[in-house]
N, C-alpha and C. Protein backbone atom coordinates (compact mmCIF):
# COMPACT_ATOMS: atom_id res chain seq x y z
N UNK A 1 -10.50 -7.82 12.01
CA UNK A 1 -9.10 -7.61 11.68
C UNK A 1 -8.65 -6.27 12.24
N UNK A 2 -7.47 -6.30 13.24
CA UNK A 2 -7.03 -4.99 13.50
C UNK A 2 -6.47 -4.10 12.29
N UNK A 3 -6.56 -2.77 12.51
CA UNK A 3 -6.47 -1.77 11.53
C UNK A 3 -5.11 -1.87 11.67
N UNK A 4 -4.21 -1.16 10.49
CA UNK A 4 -2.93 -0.74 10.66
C UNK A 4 -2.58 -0.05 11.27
N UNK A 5 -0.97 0.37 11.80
CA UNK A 5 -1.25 1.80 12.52
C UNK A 5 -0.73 2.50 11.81
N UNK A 6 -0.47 3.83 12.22
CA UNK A 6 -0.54 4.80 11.21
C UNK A 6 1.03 5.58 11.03
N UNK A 7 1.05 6.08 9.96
CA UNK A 7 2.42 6.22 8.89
C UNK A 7 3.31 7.21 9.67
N UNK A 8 2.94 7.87 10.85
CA UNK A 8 3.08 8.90 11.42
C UNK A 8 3.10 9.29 12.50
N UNK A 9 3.21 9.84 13.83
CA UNK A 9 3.04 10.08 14.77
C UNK A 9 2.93 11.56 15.48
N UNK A 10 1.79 11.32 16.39
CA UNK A 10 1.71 12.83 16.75
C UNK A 10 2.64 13.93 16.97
N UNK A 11 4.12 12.86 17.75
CA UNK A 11 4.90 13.47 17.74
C UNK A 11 5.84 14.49 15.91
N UNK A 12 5.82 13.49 14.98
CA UNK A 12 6.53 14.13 13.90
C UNK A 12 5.28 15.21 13.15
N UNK A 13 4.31 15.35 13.53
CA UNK A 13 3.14 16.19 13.15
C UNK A 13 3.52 17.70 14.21
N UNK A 14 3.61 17.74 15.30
CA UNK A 14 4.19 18.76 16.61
C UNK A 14 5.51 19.06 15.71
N UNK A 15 6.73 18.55 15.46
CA UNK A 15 7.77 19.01 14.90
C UNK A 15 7.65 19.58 13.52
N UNK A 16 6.90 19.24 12.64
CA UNK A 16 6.43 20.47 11.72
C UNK A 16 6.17 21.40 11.60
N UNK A 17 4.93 21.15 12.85
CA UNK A 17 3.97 22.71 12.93
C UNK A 17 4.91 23.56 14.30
N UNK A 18 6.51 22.65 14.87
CA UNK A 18 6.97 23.94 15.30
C UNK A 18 6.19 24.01 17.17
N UNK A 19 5.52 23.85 17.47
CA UNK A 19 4.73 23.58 18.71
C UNK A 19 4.36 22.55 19.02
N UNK A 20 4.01 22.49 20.55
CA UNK A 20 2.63 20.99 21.03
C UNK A 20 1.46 21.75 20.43
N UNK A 21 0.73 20.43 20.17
CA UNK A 21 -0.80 20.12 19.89
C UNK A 21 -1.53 20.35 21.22
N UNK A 22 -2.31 20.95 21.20
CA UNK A 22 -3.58 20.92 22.37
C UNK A 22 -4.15 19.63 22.06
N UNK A 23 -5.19 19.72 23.24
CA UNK A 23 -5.57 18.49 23.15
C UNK A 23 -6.49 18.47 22.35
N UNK A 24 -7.00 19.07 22.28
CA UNK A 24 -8.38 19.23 20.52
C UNK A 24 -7.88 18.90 19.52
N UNK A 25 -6.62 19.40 19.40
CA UNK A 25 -5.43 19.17 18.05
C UNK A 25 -5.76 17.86 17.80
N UNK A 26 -4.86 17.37 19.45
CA UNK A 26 -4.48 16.41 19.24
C UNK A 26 -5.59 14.95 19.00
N UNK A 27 -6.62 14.80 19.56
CA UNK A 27 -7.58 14.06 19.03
C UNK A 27 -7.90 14.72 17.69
N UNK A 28 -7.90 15.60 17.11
CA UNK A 28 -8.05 15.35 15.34
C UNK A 28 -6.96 15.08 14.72
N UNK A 29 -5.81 15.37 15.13
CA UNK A 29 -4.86 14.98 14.42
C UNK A 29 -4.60 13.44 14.31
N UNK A 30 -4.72 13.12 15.50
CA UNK A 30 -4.64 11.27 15.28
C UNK A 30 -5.52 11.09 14.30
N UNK A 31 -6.90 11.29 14.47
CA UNK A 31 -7.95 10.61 13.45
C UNK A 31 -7.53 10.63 12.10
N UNK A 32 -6.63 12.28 11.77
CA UNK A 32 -6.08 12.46 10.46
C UNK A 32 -4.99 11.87 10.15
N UNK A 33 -4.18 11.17 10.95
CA UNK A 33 -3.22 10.40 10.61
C UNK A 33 -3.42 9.22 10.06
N UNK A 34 -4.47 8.53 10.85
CA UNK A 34 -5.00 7.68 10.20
C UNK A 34 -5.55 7.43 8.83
N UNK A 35 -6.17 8.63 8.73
CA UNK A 35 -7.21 9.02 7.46
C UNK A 35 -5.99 8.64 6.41
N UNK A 36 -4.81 10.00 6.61
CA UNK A 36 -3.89 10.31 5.55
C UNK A 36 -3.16 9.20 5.39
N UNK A 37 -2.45 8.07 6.47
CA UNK A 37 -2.00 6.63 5.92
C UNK A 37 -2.59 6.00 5.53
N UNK A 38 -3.89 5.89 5.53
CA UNK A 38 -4.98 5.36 4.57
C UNK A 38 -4.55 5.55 3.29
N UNK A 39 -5.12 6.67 2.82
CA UNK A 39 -4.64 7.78 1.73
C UNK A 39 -3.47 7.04 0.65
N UNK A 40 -2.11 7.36 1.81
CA UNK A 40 -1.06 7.03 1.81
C UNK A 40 -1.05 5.14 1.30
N UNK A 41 -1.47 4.71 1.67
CA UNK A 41 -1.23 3.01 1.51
C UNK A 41 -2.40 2.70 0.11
N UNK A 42 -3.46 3.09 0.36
CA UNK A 42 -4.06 3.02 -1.42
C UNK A 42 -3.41 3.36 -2.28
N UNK A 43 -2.61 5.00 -2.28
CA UNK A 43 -2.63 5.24 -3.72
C UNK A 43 -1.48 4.12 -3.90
N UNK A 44 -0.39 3.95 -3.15
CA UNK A 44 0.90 3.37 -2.87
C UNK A 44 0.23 1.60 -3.39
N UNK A 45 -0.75 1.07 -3.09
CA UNK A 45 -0.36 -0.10 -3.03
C UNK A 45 0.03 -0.74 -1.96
N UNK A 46 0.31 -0.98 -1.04
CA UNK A 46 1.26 -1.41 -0.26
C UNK A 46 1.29 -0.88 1.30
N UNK A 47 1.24 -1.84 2.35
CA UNK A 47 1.01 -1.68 3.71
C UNK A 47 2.49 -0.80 4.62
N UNK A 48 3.75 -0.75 3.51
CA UNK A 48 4.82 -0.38 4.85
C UNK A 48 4.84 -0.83 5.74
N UNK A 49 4.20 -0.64 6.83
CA UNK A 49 4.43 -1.59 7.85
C UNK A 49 4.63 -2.58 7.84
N UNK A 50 5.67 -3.59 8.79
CA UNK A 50 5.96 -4.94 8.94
C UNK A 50 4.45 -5.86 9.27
N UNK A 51 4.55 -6.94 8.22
CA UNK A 51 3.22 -7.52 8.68
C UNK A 51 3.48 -9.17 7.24
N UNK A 52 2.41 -9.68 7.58
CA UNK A 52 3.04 -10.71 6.32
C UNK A 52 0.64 -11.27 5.50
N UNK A 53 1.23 -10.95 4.38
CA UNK A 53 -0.31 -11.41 3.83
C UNK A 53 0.23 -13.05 3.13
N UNK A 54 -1.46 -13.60 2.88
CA UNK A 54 -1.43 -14.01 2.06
C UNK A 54 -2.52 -13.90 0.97
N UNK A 55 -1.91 -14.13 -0.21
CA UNK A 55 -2.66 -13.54 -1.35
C UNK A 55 -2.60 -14.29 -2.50
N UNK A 56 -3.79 -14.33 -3.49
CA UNK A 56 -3.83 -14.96 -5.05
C UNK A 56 -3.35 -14.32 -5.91
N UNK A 57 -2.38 -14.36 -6.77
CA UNK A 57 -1.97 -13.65 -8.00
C UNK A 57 -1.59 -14.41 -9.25
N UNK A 58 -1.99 -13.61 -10.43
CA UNK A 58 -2.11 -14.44 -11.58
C UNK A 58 -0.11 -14.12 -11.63
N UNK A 59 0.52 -15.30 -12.22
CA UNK A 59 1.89 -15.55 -12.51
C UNK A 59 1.47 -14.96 -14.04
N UNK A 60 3.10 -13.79 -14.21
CA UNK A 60 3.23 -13.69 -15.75
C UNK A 60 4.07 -14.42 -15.97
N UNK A 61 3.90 -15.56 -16.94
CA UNK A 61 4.61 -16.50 -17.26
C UNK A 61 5.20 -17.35 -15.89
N UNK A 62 6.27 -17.44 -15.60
CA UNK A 62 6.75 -18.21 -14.83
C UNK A 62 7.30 -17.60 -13.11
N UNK A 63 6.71 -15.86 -13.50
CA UNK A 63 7.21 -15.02 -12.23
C UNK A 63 5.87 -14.63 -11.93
N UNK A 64 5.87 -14.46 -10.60
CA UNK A 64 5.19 -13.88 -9.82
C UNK A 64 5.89 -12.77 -9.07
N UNK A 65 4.95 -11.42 -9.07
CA UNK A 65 4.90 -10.20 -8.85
C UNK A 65 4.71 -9.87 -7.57
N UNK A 66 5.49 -9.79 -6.57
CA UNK A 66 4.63 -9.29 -5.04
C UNK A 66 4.62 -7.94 -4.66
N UNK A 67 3.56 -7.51 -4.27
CA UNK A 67 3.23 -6.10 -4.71
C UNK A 67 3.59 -5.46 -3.03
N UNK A 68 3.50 -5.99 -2.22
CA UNK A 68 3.62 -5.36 -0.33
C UNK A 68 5.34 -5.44 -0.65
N UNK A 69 6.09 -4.35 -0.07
CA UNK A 69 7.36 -4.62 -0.49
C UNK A 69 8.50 -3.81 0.56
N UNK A 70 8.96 -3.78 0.69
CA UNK A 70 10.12 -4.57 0.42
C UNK A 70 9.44 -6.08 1.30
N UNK A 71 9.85 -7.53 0.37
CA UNK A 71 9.86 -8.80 0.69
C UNK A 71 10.41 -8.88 1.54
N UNK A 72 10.62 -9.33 2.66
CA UNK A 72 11.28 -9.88 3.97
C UNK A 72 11.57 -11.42 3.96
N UNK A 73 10.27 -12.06 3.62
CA UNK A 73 10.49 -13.86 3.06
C UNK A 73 9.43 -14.33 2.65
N UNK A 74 9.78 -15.30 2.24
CA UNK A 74 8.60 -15.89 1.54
C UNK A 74 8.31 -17.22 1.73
N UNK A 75 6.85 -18.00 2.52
CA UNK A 75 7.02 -19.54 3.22
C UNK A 75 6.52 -19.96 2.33
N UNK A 76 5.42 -19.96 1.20
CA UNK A 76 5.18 -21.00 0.94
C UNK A 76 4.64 -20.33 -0.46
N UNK A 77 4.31 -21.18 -1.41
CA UNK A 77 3.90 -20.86 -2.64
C UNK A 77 3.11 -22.25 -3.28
N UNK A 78 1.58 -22.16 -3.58
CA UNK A 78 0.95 -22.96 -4.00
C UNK A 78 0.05 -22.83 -5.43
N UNK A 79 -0.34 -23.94 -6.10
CA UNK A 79 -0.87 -23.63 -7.06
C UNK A 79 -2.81 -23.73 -7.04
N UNK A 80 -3.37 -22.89 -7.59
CA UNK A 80 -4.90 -23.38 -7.30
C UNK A 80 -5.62 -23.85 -8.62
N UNK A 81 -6.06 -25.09 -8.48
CA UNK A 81 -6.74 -25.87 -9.23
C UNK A 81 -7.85 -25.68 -9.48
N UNK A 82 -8.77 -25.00 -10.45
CA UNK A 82 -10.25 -25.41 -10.07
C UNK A 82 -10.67 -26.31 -11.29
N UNK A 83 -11.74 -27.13 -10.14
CA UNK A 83 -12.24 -28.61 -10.98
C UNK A 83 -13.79 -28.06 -11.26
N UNK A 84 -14.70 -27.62 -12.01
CA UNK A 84 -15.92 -26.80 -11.93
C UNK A 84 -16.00 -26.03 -10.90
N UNK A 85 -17.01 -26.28 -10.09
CA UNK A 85 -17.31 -25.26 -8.71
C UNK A 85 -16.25 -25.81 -7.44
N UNK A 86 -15.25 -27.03 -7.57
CA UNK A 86 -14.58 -27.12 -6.75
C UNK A 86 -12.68 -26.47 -6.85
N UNK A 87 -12.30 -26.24 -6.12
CA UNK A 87 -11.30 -26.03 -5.74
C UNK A 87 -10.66 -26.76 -5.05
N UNK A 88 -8.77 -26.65 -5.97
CA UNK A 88 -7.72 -27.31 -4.20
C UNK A 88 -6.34 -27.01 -4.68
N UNK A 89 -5.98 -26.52 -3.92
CA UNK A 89 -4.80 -25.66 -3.36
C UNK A 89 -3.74 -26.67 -3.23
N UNK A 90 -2.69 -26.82 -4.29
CA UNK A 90 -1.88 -27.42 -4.40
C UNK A 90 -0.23 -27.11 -3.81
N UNK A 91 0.58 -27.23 -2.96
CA UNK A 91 1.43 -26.40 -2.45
C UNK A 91 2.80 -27.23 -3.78
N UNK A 92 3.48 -25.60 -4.05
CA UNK A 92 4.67 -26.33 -5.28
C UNK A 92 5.79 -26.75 -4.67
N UNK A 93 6.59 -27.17 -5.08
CA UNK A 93 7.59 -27.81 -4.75
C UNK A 93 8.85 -27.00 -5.03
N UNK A 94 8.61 -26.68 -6.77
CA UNK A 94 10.01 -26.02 -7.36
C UNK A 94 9.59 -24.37 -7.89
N UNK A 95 9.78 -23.80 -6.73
CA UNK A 95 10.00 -22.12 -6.76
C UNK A 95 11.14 -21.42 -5.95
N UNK A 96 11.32 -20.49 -6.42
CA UNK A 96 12.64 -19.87 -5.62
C UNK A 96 12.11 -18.43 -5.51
N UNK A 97 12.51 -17.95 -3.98
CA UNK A 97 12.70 -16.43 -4.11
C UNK A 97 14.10 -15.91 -3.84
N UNK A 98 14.80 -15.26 -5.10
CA UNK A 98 16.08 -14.84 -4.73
C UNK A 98 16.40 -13.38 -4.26
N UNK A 99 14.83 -12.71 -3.87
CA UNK A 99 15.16 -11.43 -3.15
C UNK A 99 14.20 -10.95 -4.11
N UNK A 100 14.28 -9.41 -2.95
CA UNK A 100 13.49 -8.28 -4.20
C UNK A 100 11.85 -8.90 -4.05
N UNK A 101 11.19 -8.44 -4.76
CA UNK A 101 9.63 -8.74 -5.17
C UNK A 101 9.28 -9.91 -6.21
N UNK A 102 9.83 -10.50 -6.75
CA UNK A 102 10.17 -11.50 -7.35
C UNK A 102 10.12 -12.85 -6.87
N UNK A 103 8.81 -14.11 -7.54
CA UNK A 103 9.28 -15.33 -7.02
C UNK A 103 9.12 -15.92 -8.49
N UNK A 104 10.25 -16.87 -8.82
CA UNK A 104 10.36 -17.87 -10.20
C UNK A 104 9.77 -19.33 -9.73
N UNK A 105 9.03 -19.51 -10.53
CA UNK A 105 8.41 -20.99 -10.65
C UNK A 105 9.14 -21.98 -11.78
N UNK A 106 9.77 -23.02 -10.80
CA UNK A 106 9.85 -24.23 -11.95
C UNK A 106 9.14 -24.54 -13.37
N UNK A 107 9.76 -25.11 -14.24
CA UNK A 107 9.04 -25.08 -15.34
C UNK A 107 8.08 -26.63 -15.05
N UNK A 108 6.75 -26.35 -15.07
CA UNK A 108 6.10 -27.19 -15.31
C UNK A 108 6.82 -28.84 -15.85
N UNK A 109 6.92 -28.28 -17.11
CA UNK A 109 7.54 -29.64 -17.67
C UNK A 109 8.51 -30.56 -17.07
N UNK A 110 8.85 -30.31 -16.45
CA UNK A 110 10.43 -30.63 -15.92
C UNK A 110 9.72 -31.81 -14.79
N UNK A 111 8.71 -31.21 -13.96
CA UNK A 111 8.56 -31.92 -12.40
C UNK A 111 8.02 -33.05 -12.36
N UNK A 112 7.99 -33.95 -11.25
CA UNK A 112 8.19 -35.51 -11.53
C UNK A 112 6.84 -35.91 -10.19
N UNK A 113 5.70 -36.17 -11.25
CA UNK A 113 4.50 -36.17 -9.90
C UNK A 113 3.88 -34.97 -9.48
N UNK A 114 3.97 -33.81 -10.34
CA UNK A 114 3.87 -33.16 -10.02
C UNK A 114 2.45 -32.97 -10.64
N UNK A 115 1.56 -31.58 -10.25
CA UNK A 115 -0.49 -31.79 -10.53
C UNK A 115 -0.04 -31.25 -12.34
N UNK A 116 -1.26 -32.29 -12.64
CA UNK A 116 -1.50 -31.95 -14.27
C UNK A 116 -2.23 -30.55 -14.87
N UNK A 117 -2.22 -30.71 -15.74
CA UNK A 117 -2.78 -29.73 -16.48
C UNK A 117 -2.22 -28.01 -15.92
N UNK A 118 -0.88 -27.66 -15.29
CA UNK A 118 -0.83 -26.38 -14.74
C UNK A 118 0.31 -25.75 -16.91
N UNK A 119 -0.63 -24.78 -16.42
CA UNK A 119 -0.11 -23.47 -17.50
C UNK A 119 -0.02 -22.05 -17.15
N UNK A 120 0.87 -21.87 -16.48
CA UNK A 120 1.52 -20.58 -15.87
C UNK A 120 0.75 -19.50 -16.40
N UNK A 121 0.90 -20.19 -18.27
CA UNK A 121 0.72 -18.75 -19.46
C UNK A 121 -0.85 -18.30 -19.22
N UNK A 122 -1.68 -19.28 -18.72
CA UNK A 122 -3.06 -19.42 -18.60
C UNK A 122 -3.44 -18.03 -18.14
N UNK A 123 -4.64 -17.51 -18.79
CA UNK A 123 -5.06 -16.21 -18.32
C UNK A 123 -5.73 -16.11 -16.72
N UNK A 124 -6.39 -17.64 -16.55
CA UNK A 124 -7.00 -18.01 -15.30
C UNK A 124 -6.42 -19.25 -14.36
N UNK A 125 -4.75 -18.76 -14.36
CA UNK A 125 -3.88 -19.56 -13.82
C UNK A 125 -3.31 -18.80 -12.62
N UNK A 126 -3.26 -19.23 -11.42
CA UNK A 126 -3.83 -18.70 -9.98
C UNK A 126 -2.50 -19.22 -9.25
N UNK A 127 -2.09 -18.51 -8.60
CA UNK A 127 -1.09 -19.19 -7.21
C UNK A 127 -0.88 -18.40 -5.97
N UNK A 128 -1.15 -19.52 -4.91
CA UNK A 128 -1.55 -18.63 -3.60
C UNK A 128 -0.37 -18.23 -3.01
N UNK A 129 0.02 -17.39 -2.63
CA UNK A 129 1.57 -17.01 -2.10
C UNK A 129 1.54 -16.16 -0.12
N UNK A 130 1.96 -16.95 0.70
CA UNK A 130 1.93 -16.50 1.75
C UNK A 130 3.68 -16.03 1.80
N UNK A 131 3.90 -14.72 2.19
CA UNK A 131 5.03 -13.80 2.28
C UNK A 131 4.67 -13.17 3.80
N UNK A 132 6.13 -12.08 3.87
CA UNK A 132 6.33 -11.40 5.07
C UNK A 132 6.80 -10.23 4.24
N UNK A 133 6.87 -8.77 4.64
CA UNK A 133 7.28 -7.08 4.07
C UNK A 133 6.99 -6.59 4.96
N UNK A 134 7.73 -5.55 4.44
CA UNK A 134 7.60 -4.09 5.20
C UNK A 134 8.45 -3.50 5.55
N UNK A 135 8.69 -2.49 6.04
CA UNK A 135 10.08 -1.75 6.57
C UNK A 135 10.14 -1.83 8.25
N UNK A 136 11.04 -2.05 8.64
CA UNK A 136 11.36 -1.65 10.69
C UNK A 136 11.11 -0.78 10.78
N UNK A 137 11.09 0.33 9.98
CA UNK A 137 10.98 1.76 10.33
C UNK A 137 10.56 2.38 9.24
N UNK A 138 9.23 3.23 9.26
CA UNK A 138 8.93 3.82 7.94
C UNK A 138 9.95 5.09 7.49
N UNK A 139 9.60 4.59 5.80
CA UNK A 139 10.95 5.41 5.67
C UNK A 139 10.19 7.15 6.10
N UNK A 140 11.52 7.92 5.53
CA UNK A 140 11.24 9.45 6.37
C UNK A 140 10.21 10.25 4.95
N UNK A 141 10.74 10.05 3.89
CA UNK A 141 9.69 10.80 3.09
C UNK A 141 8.27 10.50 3.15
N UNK A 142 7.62 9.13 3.64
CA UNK A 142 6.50 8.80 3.63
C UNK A 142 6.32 9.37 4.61
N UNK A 143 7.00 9.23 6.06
CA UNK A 143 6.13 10.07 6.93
C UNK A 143 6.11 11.86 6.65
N UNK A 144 6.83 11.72 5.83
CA UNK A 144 7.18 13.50 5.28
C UNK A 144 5.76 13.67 5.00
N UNK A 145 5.39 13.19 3.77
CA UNK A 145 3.84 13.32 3.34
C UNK A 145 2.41 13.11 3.68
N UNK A 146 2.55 12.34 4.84
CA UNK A 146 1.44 12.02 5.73
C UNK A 146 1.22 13.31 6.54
N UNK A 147 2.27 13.73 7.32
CA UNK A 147 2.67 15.00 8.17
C UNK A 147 2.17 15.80 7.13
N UNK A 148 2.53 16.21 6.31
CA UNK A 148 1.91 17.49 5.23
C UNK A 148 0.45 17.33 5.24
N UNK A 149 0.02 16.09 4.95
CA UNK A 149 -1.31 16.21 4.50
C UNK A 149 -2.23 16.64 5.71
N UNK A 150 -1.66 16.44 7.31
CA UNK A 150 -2.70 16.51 8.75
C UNK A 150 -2.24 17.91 9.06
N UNK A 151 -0.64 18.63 8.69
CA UNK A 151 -0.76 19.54 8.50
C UNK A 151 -1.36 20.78 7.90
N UNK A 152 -1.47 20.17 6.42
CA UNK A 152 -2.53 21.41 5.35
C UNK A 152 -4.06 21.20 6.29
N UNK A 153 -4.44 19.89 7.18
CA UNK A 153 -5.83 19.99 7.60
C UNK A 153 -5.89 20.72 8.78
N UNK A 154 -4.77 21.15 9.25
CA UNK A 154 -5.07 21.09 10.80
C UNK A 154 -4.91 22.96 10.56
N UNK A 155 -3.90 23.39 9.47
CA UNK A 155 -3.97 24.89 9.11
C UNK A 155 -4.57 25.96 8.31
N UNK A 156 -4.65 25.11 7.44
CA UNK A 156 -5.29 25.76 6.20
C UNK A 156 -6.96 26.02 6.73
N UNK A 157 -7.52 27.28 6.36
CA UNK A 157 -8.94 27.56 6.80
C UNK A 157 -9.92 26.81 6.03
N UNK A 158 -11.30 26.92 7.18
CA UNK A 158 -12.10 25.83 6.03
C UNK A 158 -11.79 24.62 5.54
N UNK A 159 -10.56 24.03 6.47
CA UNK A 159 -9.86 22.55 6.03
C UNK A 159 -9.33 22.25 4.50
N UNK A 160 -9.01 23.91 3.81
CA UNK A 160 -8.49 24.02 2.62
C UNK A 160 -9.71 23.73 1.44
N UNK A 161 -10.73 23.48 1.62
CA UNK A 161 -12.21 23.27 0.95
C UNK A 161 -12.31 24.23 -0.25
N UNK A 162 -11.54 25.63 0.57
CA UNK A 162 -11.76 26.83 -0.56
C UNK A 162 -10.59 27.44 -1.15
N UNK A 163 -11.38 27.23 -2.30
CA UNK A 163 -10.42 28.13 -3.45
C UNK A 163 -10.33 29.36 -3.89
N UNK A 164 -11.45 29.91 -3.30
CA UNK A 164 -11.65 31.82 -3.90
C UNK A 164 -13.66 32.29 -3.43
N UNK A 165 -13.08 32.89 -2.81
CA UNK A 165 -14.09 33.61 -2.39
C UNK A 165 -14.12 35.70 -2.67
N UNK A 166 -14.52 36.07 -2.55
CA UNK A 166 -14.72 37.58 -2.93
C UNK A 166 -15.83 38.21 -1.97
N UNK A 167 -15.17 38.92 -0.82
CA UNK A 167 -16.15 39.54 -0.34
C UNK A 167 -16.12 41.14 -0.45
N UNK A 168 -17.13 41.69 -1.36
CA UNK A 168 -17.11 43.10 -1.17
C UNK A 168 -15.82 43.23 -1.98
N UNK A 169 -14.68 44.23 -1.84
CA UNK A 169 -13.37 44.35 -2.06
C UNK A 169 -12.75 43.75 -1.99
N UNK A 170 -13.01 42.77 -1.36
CA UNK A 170 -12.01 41.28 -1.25
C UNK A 170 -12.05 40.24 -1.53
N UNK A 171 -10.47 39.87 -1.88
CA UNK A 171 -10.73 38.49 -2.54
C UNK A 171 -9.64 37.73 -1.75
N UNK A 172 -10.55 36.15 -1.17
CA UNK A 172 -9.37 35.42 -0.61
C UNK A 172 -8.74 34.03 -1.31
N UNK A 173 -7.79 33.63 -2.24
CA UNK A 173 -8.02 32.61 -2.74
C UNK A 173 -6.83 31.59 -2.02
N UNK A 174 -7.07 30.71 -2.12
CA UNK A 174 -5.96 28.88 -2.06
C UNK A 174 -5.51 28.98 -3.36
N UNK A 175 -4.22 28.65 -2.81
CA UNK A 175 -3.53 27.72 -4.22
C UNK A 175 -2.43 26.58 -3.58
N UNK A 176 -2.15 26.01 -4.48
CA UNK A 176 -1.06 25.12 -4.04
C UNK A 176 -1.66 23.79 -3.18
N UNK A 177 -1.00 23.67 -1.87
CA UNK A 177 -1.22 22.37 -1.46
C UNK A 177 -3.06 22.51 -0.80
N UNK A 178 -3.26 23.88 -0.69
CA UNK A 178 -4.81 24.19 0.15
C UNK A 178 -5.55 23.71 -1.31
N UNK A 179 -5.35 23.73 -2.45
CA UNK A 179 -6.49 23.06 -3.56
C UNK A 179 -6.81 22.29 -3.36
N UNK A 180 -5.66 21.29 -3.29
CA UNK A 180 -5.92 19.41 -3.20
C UNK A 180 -6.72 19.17 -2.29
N UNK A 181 -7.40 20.15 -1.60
CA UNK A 181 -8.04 19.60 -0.50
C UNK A 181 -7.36 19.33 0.66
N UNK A 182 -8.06 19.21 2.10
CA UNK A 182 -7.49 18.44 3.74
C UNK A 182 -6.78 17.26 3.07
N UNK A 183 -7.18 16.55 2.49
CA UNK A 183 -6.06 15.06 2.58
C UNK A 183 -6.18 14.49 1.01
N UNK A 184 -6.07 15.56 0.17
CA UNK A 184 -5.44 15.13 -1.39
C UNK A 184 -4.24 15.15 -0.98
N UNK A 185 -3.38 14.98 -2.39
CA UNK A 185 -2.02 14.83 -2.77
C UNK A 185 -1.98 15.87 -3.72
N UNK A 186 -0.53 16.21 -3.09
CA UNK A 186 -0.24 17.08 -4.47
C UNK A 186 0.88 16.86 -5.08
N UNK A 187 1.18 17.73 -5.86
CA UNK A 187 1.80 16.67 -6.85
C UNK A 187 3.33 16.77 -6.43
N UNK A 188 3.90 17.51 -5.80
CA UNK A 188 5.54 17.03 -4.65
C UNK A 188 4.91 15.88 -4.24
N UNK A 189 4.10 15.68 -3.18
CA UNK A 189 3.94 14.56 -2.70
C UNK A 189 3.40 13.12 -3.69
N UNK A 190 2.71 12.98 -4.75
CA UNK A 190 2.99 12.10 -5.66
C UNK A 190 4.30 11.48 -6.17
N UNK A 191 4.79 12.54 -6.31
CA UNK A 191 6.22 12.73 -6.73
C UNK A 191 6.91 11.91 -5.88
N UNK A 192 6.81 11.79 -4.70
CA UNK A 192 7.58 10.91 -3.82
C UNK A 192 7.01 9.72 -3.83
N UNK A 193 5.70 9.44 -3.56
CA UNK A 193 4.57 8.26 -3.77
C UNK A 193 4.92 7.46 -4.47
N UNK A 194 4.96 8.32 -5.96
CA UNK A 194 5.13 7.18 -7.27
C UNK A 194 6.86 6.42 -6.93
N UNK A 195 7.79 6.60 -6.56
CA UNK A 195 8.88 5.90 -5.97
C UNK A 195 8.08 4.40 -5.49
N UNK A 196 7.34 4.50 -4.73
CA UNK A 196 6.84 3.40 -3.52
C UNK A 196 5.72 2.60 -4.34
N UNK A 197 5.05 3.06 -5.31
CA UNK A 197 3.82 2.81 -5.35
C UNK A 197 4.01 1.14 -6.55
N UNK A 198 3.41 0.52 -6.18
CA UNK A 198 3.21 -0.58 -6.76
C UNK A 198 2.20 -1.31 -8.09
N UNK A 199 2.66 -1.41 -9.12
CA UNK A 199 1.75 -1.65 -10.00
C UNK A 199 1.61 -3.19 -10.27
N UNK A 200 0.72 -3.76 -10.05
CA UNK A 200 0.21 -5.15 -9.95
C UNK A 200 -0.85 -5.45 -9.96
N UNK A 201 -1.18 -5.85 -11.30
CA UNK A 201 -3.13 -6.51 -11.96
C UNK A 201 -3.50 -7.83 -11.33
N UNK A 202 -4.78 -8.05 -11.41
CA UNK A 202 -5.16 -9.47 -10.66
C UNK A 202 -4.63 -10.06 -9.57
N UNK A 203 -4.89 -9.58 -8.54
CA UNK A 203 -4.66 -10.04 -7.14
C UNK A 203 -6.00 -9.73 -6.30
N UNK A 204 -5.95 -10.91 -5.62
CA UNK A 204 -7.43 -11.14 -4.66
C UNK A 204 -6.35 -11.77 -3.23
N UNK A 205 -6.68 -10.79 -2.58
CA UNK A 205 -6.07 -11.19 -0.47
C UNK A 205 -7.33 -11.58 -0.31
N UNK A 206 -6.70 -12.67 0.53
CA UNK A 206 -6.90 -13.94 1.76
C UNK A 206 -6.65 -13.50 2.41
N UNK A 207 -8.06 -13.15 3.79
CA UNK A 207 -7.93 -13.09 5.45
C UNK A 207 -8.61 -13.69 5.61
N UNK A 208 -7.71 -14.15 6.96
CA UNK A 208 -8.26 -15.35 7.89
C UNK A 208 -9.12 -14.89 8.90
């Protein structure tokens, strides 16, 4: 599976720090871009980039939760059956997505031929959902925070590792964004994160 690419570009990393990158820079800085949209897409939840999964998620009650976001569309929505050790993937008929992260499922009761025994409420009640998300363009605060984080690595001494040292008469300490470490978060940048970040239990992705 190809990797994603990354939240950032060498170029908006150079407009921070104010100068071009050498070329030493610049091969670590890519690697750290990468690293930090990594970073960036765990704590978040969620890929940003345009791309489309498909994935299992338990329905609360009659909605299903899609966690990659902003939704772009949504093709198909199925239910999964398991019969002991077998399985089968039932595709539904009556669901709607009317936007947003949000898809509503027909009420069971209602459908005509439709597979037995489904209970939404079920703790081990499963539906496979193939969608499309992401943004055309990442927004600007995310790449704000990616840029910070290859920035604090690429400036801060010791890759920001240290917090206080004392030599002789001297004392050198970090504070602030050099604590969190080369590619923590701190807490401005959480601060923007938690906006984006997605909270959604029981989900298992499907790659093909």
């Amino acid at each position: 599976m190809a990797s994603l690419p990354s939240l950032a570009d060498l170029s908006d990393v150079e407009d921070r720090l104010g100068r071009d990158l050498d070329a030493s820079e610049s091969r670590r800085a890519d690697a750290l871009l990468r690293d930090a949209s990594m970073v960036v897409r765990s704590y978040c939840r969620r890929d940003f980039t345009a791309g489309t999964t498909t994935a299992r998620y338990r329905p609360r009650g009659r909605k299903i939760i899609l966690p990659n976001r902003p939704v772009t569309d949504v093709t198909s929505v199925s239910t999964v059956l398991s019969y002991g050790t077998a399985e089968t993937v039932i595709p539904l008929a009556f669901w709607s997505w009317p936007g947003g992260s949000e898809i509503i499922i027909g009420d069971p009761g209602l459908w005509i031929n439709g597979p037995t025994g489904l209970d939404f409420d079920d703790q081990d009640a499963w539906c496979e959902v193939s969608y499309a998300h992401g943004y055309p363009e990442i927004p600007a605060d995310i790449v704000s925070c990616v840029c910070a984080m290859v920035v604090r690595n690429l400036t801060v001494p010791n890759n920001g590792v240290l917090d206080s040292e004392t030599i002789g008469p001297y004392t050198m300490r970090f504070s602030g964004p050099a604590v969190v470490g080369p590619l923590g978060l701190g807490e401005a940048e959480r601060q923007v994160l938690n906006r984006y970040r997605a909270i959604v239990s029981h989900t298992v992705e499907l790659r093909g």
